[in-house]
N, C-alpha and C. Protein backbone atom coordinates (compact mmCIF):
# COMPACT_ATOMS: atom_id res chain seq x y z
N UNK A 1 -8.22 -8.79 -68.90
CA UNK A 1 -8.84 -9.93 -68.25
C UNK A 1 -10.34 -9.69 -68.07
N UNK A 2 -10.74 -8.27 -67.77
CA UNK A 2 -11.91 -8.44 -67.79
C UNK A 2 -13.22 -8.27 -68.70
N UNK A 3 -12.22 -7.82 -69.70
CA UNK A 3 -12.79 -7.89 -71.17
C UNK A 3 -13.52 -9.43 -71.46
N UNK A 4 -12.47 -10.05 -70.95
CA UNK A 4 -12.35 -11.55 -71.72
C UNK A 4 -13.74 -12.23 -70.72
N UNK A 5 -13.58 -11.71 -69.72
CA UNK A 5 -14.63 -12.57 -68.85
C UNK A 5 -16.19 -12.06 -69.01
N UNK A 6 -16.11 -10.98 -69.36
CA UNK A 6 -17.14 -10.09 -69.71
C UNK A 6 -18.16 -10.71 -71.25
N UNK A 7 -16.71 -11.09 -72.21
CA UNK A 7 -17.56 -11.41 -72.86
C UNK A 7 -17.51 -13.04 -73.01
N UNK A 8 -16.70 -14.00 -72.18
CA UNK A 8 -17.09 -15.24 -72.19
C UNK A 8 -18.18 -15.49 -71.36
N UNK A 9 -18.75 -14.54 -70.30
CA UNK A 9 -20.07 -14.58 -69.45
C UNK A 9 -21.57 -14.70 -70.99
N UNK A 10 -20.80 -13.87 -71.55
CA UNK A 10 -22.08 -13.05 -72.77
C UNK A 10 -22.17 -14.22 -73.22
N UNK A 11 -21.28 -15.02 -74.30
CA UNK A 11 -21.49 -15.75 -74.93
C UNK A 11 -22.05 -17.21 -74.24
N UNK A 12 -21.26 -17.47 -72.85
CA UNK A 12 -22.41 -18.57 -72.52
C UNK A 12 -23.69 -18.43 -72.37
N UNK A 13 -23.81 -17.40 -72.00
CA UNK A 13 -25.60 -17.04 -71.75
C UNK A 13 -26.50 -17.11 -72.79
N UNK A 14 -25.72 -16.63 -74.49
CA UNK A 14 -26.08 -16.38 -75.46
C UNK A 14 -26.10 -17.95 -76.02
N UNK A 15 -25.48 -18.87 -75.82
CA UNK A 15 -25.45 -20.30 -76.18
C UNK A 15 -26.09 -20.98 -74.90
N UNK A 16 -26.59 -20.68 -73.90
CA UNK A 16 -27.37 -21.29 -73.14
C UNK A 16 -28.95 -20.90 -73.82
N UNK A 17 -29.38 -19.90 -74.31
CA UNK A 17 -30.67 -19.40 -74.46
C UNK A 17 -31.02 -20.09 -76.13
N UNK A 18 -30.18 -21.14 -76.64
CA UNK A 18 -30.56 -22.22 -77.62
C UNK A 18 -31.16 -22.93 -77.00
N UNK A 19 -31.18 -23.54 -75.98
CA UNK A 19 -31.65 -24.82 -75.06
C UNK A 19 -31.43 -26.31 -76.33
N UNK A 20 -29.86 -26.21 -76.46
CA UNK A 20 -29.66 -27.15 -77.32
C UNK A 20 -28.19 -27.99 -76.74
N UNK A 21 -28.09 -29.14 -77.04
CA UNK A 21 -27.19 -30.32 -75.87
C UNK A 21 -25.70 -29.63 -76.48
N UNK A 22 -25.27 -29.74 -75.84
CA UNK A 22 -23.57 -29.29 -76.17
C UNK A 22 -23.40 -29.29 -77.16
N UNK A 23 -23.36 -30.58 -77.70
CA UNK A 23 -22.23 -31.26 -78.85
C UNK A 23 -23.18 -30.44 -80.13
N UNK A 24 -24.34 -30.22 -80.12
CA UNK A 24 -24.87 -29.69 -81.40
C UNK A 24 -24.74 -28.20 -81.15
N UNK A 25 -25.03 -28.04 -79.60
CA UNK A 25 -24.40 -25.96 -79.80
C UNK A 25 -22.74 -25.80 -80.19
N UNK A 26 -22.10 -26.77 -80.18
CA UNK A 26 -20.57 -26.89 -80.82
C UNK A 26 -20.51 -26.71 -81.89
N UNK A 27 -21.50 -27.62 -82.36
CA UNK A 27 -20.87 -27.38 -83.94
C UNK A 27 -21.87 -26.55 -84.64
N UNK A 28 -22.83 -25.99 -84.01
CA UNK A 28 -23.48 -24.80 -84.52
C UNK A 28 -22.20 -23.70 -84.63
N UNK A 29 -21.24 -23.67 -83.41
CA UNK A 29 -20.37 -22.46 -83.52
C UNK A 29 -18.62 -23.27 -84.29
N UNK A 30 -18.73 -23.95 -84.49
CA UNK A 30 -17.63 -24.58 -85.17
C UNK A 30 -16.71 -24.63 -84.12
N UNK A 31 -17.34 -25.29 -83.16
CA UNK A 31 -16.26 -25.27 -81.75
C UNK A 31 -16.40 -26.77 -81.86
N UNK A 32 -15.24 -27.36 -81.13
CA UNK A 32 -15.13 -28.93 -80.50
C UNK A 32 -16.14 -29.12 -78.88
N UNK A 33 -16.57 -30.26 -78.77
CA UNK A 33 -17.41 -30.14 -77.79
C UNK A 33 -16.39 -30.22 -76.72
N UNK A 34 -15.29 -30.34 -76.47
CA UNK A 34 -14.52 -30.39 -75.23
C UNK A 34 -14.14 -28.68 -75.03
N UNK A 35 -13.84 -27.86 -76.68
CA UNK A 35 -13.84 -26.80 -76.51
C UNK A 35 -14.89 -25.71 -75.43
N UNK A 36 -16.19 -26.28 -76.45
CA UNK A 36 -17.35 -25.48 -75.79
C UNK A 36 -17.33 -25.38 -74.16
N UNK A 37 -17.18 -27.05 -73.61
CA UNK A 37 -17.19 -27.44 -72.76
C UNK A 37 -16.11 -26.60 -71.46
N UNK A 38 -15.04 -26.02 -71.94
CA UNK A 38 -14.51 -25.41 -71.56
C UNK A 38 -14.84 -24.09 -71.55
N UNK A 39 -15.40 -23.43 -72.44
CA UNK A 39 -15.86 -22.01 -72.52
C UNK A 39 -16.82 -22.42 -71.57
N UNK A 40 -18.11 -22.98 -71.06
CA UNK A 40 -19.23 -23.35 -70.70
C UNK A 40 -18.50 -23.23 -69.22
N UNK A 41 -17.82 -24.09 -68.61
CA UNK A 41 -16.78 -24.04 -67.73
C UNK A 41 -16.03 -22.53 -67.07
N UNK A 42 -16.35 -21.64 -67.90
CA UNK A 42 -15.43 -20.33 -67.92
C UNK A 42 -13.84 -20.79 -67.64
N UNK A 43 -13.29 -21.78 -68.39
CA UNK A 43 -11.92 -21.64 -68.18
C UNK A 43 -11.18 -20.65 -68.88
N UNK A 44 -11.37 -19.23 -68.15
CA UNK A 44 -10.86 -18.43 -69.04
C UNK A 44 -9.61 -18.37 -69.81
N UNK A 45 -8.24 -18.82 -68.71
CA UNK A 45 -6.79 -19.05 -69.29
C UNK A 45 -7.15 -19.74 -70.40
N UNK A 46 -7.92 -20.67 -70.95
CA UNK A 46 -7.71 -21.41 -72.06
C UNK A 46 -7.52 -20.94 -73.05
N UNK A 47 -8.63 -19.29 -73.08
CA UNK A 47 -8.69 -18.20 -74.27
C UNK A 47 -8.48 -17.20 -74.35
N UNK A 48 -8.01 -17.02 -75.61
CA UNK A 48 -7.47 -15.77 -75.84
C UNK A 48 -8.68 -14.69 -76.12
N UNK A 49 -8.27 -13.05 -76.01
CA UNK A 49 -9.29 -11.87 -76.65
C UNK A 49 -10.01 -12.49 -78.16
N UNK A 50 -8.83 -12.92 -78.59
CA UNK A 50 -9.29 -12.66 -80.10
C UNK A 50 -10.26 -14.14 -80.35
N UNK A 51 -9.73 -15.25 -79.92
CA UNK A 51 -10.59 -16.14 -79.48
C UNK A 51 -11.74 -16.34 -79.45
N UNK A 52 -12.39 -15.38 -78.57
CA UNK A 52 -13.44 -15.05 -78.26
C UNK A 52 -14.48 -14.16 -78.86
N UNK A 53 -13.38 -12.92 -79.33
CA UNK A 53 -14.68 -12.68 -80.42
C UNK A 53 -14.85 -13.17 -81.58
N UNK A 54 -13.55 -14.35 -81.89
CA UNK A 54 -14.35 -15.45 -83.14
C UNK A 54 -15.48 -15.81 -82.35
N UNK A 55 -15.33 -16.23 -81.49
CA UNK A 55 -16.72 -17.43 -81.35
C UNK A 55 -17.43 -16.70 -80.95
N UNK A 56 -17.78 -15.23 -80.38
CA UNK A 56 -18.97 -14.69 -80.28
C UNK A 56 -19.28 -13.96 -81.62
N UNK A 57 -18.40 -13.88 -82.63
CA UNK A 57 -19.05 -13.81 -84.02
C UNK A 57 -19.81 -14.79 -84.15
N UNK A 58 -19.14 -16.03 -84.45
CA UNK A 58 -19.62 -17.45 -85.20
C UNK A 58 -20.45 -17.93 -84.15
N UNK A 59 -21.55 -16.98 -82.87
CA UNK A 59 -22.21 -17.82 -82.46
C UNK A 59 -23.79 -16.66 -83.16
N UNK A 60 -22.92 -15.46 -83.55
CA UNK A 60 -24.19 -15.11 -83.95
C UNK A 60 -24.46 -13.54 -83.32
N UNK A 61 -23.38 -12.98 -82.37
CA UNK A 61 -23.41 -12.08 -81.05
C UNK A 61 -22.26 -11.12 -81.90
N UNK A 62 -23.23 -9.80 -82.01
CA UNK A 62 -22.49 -8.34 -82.61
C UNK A 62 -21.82 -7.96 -81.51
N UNK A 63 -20.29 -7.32 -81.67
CA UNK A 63 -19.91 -6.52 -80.97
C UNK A 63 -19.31 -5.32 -81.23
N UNK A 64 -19.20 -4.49 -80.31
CA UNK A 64 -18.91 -3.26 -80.58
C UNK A 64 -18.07 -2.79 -79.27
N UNK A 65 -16.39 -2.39 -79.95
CA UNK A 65 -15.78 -1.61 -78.63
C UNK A 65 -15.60 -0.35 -78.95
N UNK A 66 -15.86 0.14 -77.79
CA UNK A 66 -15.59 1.59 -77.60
C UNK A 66 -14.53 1.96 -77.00
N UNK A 67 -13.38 2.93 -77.59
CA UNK A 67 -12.24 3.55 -76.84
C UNK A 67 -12.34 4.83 -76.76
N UNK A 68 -12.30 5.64 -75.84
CA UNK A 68 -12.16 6.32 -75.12
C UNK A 68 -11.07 7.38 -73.99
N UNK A 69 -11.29 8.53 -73.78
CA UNK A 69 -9.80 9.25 -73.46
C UNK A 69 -10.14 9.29 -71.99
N UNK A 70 -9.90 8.71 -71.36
CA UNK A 70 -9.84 8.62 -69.41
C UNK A 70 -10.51 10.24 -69.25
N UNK A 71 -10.91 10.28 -68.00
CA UNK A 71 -11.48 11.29 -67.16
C UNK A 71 -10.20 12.02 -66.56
C-alpha cells in the first residue's frame, strides 16, 4: 500500500509540473480523463502496483526498485 501511494503521490506531481488541463495530460499518458481524474484524486483502491508503473512509465517517470535483506 505504500508503495502504491508513494508512487501515485510521484506521478501526480510529475503530471501537475506540465501545467496542462486534464483531458490533454490524459491523453498525453494514454489515460481516460475520468481515469486521470481519479489518479489526480488519489483514489488509490482504484489501482493496482502494476497499474501504476504503466502510467508512470507512459508519463515519462524512470523507476527503479530496490530489494534488500532486512537489518
Amino acid at each position: 500500500m505504500t508503495l502504491r501511494c508513494e508512487l501515485m503521490i510521484a506521478i501526480e506531481k510529475w503530471v501537475k509540473s506540465w501545467n496542462l488541463p486534464q483531458a490533454d495530460a490524459a491523453k498525453r499518458i494514454g489515460l481516460t480523463e475520468p481515469r486521470l481524474s481519479d489518479l489526480m484524486g488519489r483514489k488509490i483502491g482504484k489501482f493496482s502496483l502494476e497499474a501504476l508503473v504503466n502510467i508512470a512509465t507512459a508519463s515519462g517517470l524512470a523507476l527503479h526498485i530496490e530489494i534488500s535483506e532486512s537489518a
